[in-house]
Protein backbone atom coordinates (compact mmCIF):
# COMPACT_ATOMS: atom_id res chain seq x y z
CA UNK A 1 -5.71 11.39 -23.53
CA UNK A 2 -7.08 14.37 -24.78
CA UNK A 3 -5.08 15.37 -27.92
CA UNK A 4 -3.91 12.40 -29.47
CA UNK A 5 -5.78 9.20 -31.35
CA UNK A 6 -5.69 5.78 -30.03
CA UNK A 7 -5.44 2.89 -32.61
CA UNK A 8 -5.47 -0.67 -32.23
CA UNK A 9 -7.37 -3.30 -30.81
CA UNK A 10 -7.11 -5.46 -27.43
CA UNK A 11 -5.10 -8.19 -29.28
CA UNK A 12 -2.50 -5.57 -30.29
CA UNK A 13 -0.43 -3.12 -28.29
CA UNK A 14 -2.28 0.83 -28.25
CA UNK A 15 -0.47 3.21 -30.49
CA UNK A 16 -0.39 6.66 -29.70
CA UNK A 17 -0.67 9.07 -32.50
CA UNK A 18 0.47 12.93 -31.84
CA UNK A 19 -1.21 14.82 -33.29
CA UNK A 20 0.15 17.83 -35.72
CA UNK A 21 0.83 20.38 -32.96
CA UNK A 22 2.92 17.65 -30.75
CA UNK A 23 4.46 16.49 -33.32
CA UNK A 24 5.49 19.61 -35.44
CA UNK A 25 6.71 22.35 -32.52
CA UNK A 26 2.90 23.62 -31.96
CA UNK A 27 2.64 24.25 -35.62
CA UNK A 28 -0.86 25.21 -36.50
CA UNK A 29 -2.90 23.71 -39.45
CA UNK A 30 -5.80 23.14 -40.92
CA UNK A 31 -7.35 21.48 -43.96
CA UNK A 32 -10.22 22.24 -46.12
CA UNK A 33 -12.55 19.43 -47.72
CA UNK A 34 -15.95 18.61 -48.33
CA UNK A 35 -14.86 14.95 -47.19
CA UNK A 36 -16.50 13.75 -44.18
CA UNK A 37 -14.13 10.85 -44.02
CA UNK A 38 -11.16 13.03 -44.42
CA UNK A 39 -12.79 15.37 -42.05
CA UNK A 40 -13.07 13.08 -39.07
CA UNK A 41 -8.79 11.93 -39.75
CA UNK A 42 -8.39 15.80 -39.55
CA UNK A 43 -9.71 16.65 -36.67
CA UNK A 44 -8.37 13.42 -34.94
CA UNK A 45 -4.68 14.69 -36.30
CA UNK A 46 -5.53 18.13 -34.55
CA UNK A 47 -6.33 19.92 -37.72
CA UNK A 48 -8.66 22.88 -37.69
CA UNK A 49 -11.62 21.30 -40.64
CA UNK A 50 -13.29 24.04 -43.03
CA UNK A 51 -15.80 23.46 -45.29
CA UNK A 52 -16.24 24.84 -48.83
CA UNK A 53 -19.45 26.39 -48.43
CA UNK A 54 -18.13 28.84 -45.26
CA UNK A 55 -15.68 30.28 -47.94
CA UNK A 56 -15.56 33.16 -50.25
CA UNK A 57 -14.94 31.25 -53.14
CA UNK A 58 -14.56 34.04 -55.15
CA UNK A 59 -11.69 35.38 -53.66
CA UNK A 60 -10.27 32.29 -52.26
CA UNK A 61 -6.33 32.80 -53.06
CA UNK A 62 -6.79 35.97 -50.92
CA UNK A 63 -8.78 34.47 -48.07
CA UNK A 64 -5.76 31.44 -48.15
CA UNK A 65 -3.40 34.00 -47.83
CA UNK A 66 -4.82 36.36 -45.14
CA UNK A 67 -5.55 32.88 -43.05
CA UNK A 68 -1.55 32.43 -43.14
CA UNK A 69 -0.69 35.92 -42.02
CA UNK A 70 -0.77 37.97 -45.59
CA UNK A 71 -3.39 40.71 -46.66
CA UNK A 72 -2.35 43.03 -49.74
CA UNK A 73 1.17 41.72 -50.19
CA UNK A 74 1.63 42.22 -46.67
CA UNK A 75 2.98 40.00 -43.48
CA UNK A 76 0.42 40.61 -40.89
CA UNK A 77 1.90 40.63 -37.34
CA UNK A 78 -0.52 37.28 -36.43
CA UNK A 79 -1.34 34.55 -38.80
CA UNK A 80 -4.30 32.23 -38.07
CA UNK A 81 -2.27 28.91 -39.58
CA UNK A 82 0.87 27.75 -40.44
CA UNK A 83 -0.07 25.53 -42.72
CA UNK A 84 -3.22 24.79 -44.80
CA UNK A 85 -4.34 21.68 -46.91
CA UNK A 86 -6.63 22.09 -49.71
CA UNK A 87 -8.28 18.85 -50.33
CA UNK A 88 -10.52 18.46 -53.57
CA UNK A 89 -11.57 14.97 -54.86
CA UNK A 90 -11.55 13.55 -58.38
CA UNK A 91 -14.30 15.28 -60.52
CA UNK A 92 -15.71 17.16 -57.44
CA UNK A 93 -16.65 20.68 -58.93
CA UNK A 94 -15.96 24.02 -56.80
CA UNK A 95 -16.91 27.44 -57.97
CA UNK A 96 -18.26 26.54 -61.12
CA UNK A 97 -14.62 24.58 -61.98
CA UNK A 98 -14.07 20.80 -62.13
CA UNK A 99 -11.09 19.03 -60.09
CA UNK A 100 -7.90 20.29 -62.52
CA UNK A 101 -9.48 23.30 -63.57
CA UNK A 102 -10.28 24.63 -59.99
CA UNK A 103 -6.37 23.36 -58.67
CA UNK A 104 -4.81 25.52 -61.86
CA UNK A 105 -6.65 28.39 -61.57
CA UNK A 106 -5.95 28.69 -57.84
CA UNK A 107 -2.67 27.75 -57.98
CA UNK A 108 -2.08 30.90 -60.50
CA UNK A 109 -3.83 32.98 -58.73
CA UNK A 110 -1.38 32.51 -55.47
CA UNK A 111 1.55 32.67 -58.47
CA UNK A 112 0.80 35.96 -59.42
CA UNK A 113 0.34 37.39 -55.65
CA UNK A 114 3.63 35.64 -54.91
CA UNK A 115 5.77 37.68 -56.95
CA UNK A 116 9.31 36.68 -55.62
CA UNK A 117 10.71 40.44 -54.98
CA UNK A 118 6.91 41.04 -52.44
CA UNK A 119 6.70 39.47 -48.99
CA UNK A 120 4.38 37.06 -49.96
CA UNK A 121 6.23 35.22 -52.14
CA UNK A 122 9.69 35.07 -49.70
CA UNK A 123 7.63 33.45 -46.96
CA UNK A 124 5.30 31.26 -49.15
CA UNK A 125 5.89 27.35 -49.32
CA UNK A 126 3.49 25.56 -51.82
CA UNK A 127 3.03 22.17 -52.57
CA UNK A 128 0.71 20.09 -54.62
CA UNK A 129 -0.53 16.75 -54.52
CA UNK A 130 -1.99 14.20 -57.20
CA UNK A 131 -2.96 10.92 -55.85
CA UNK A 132 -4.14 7.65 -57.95
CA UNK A 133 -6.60 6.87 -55.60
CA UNK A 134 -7.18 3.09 -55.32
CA UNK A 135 -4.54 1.45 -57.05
CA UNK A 136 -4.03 -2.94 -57.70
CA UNK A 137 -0.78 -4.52 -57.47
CA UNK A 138 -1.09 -6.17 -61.66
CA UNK A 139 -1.86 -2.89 -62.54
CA UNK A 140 1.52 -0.96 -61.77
CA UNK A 141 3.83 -1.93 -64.69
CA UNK A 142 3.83 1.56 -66.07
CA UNK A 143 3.86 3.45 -62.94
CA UNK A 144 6.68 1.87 -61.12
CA UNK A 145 9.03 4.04 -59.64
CA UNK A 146 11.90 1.37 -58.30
CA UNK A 147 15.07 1.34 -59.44
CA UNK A 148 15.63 -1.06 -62.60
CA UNK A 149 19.77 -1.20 -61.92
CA UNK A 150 19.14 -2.83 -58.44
CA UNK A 151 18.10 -5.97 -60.71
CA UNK A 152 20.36 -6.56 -63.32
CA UNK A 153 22.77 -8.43 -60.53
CA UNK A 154 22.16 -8.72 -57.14
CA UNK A 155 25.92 -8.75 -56.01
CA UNK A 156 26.02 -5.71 -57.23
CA UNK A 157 22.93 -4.18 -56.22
CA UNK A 158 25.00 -3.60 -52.81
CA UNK A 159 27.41 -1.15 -54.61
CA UNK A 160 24.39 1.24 -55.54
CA UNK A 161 23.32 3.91 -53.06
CA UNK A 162 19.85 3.61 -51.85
CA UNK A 163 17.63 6.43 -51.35
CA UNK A 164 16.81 7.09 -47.90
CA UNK A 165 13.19 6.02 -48.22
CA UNK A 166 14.05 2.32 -48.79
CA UNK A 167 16.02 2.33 -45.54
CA UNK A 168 14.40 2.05 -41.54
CA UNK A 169 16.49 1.59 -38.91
CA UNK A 170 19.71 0.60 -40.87
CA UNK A 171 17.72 -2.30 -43.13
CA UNK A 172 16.00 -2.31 -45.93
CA UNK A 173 12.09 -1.59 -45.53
CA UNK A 174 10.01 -3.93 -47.03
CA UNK A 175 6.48 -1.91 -46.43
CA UNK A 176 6.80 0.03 -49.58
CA UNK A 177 4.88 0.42 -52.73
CA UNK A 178 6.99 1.04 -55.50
CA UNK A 179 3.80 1.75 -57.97
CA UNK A 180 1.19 4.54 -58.82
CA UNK A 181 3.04 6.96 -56.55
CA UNK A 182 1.32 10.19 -55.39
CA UNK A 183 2.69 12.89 -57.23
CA UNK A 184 4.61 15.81 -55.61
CA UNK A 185 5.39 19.27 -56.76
CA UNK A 186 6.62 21.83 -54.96
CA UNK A 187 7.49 25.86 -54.78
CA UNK A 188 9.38 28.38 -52.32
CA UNK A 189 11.05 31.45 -54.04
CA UNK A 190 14.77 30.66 -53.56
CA UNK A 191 14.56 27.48 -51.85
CA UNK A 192 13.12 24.59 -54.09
CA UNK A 193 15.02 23.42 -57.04
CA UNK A 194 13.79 24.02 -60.26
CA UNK A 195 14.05 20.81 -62.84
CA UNK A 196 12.52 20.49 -66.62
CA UNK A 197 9.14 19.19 -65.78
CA UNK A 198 6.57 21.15 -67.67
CA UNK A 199 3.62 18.57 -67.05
CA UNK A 200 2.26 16.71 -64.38
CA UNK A 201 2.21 13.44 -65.34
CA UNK A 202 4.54 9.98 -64.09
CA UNK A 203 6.54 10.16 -67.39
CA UNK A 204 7.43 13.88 -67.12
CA UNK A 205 8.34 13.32 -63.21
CA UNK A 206 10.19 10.11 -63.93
CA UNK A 207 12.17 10.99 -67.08
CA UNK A 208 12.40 14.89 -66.27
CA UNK A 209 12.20 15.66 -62.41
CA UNK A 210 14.96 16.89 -60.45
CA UNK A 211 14.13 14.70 -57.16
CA UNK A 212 13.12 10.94 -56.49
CA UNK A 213 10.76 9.61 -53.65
CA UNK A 214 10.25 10.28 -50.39
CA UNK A 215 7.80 8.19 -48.07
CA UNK A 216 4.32 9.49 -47.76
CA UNK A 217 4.48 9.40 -43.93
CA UNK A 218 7.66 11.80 -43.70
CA UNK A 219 6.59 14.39 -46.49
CA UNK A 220 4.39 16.09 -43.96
CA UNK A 221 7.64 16.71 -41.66
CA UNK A 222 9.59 18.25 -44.76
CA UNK A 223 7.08 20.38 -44.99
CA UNK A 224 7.33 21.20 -41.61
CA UNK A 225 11.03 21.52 -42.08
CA UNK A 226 10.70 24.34 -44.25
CA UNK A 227 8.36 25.90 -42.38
CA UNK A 228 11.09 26.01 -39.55
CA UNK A 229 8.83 23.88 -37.31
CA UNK A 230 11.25 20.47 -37.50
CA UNK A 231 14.20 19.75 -37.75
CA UNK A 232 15.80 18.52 -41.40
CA UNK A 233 15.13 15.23 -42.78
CA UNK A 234 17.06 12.71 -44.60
CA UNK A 235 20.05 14.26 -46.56
């Protein structure tokens, strides 16, 4: 079926996969990487790929921009993409910049062309990612993010709310890692909630962040959410 991925083998049932599009109201995306793995799972999710070396890297919060529909603090009537994922890997070097560097001195330059009173910055939605890469289960016991009161007395536990992320279908899920989480920050002028994080780093999240977890396979839809291309999830 032309569209969507197949997984599986013959001893298990086919899964279809929508891709982006089906699954997020026609929503168009695309992701830029150097990755040839993570190039191949984009293009299979519907994604349009882009490669480093066809962009002006120079200019590259302004090319971002005019790709989603804004050129000199402007909304142009058409925008190429909804959404676009910008993928670098651990000590890969762009424009002269390592990994961090590169992330912080994009992710300024889109701050100061986002000033919340232009258009940009009303329409904008920006979130950034920090992943742990491979992680080991006796290697988590400072990077657990489960709750602690759930085990002090396991009558009890059933008093205390769970987050939404534990839950599938009315039961507990059991398929989650509770270490080395990806980390998630996010921005939109007058819709995210500011908390007193000022680094990124597991301590600052967990002893300073204004949110908890949400499963890795349903941030995508609330991005989506905010982008007014599905519907809200969880509470």
């Amino acid at each position: 079926m032309v569209g969507r991925e197949f997984v599986g083998d013959k001893s298990q049932e086919m899964h279809v996969v929508p891709t982006v599009p089906e699954r997020f109201n026609g929503m168009k995306a695309a992701i830029i990487t150097n990755n040839s793995s993570l190039s191949s799972l984009g293009s299979r999710l519907g994604l349009n790929v882009l490669h480093w070396n066809k962009l002006n890297l120079s200019l590259l919060a302004t090319e971002l921009l005019k790709l989603l529909g804004f050129q000199e603090g402007k909304t142009l009537e058409t925008n190429q993409f909804d959404l676009i994922f910008v993928h670098v890997g651990a000590d890969e070097k762009i424009n002269d910049l390592k990994d961090i560097e590169f992330i912080t001195h994009l992710v300024g330059e889109l701050m100061h062309m986002a000033q919340p009173e232009s258009d940009i910055g009303s329409r904008l939605h920006m979130s950034i990612i920090m992943s742990y890469g491979a992680t080991l289960d006796d290697d988590n016991s400072i990077f657990v993010v489960s709750d602690a009161k759930l085990k002090i007395n396991n009558e009890l536990s059933l008093l205390f709310p769970r987050q939404s992320y534990t839950m599938k279908g009315g039961k507990p899920n059991k398929n989650i890692r509770h270490y080395s989480p990806m980390l998630v920050g996010q921005w939109q002028n007058a819709v995210t909630r500011k908390d007193m994080v000022e680094e990124f780093s597991f301590r600052d999240f967990i002893e300073h962040g204004g949110n908890l977890v949400i499963p890795a396979d349903r941030f995508l839809h609330e991005v989506a959410f905010k982008l007014w291309k599905a519907p809200k999830y969880g509470a």
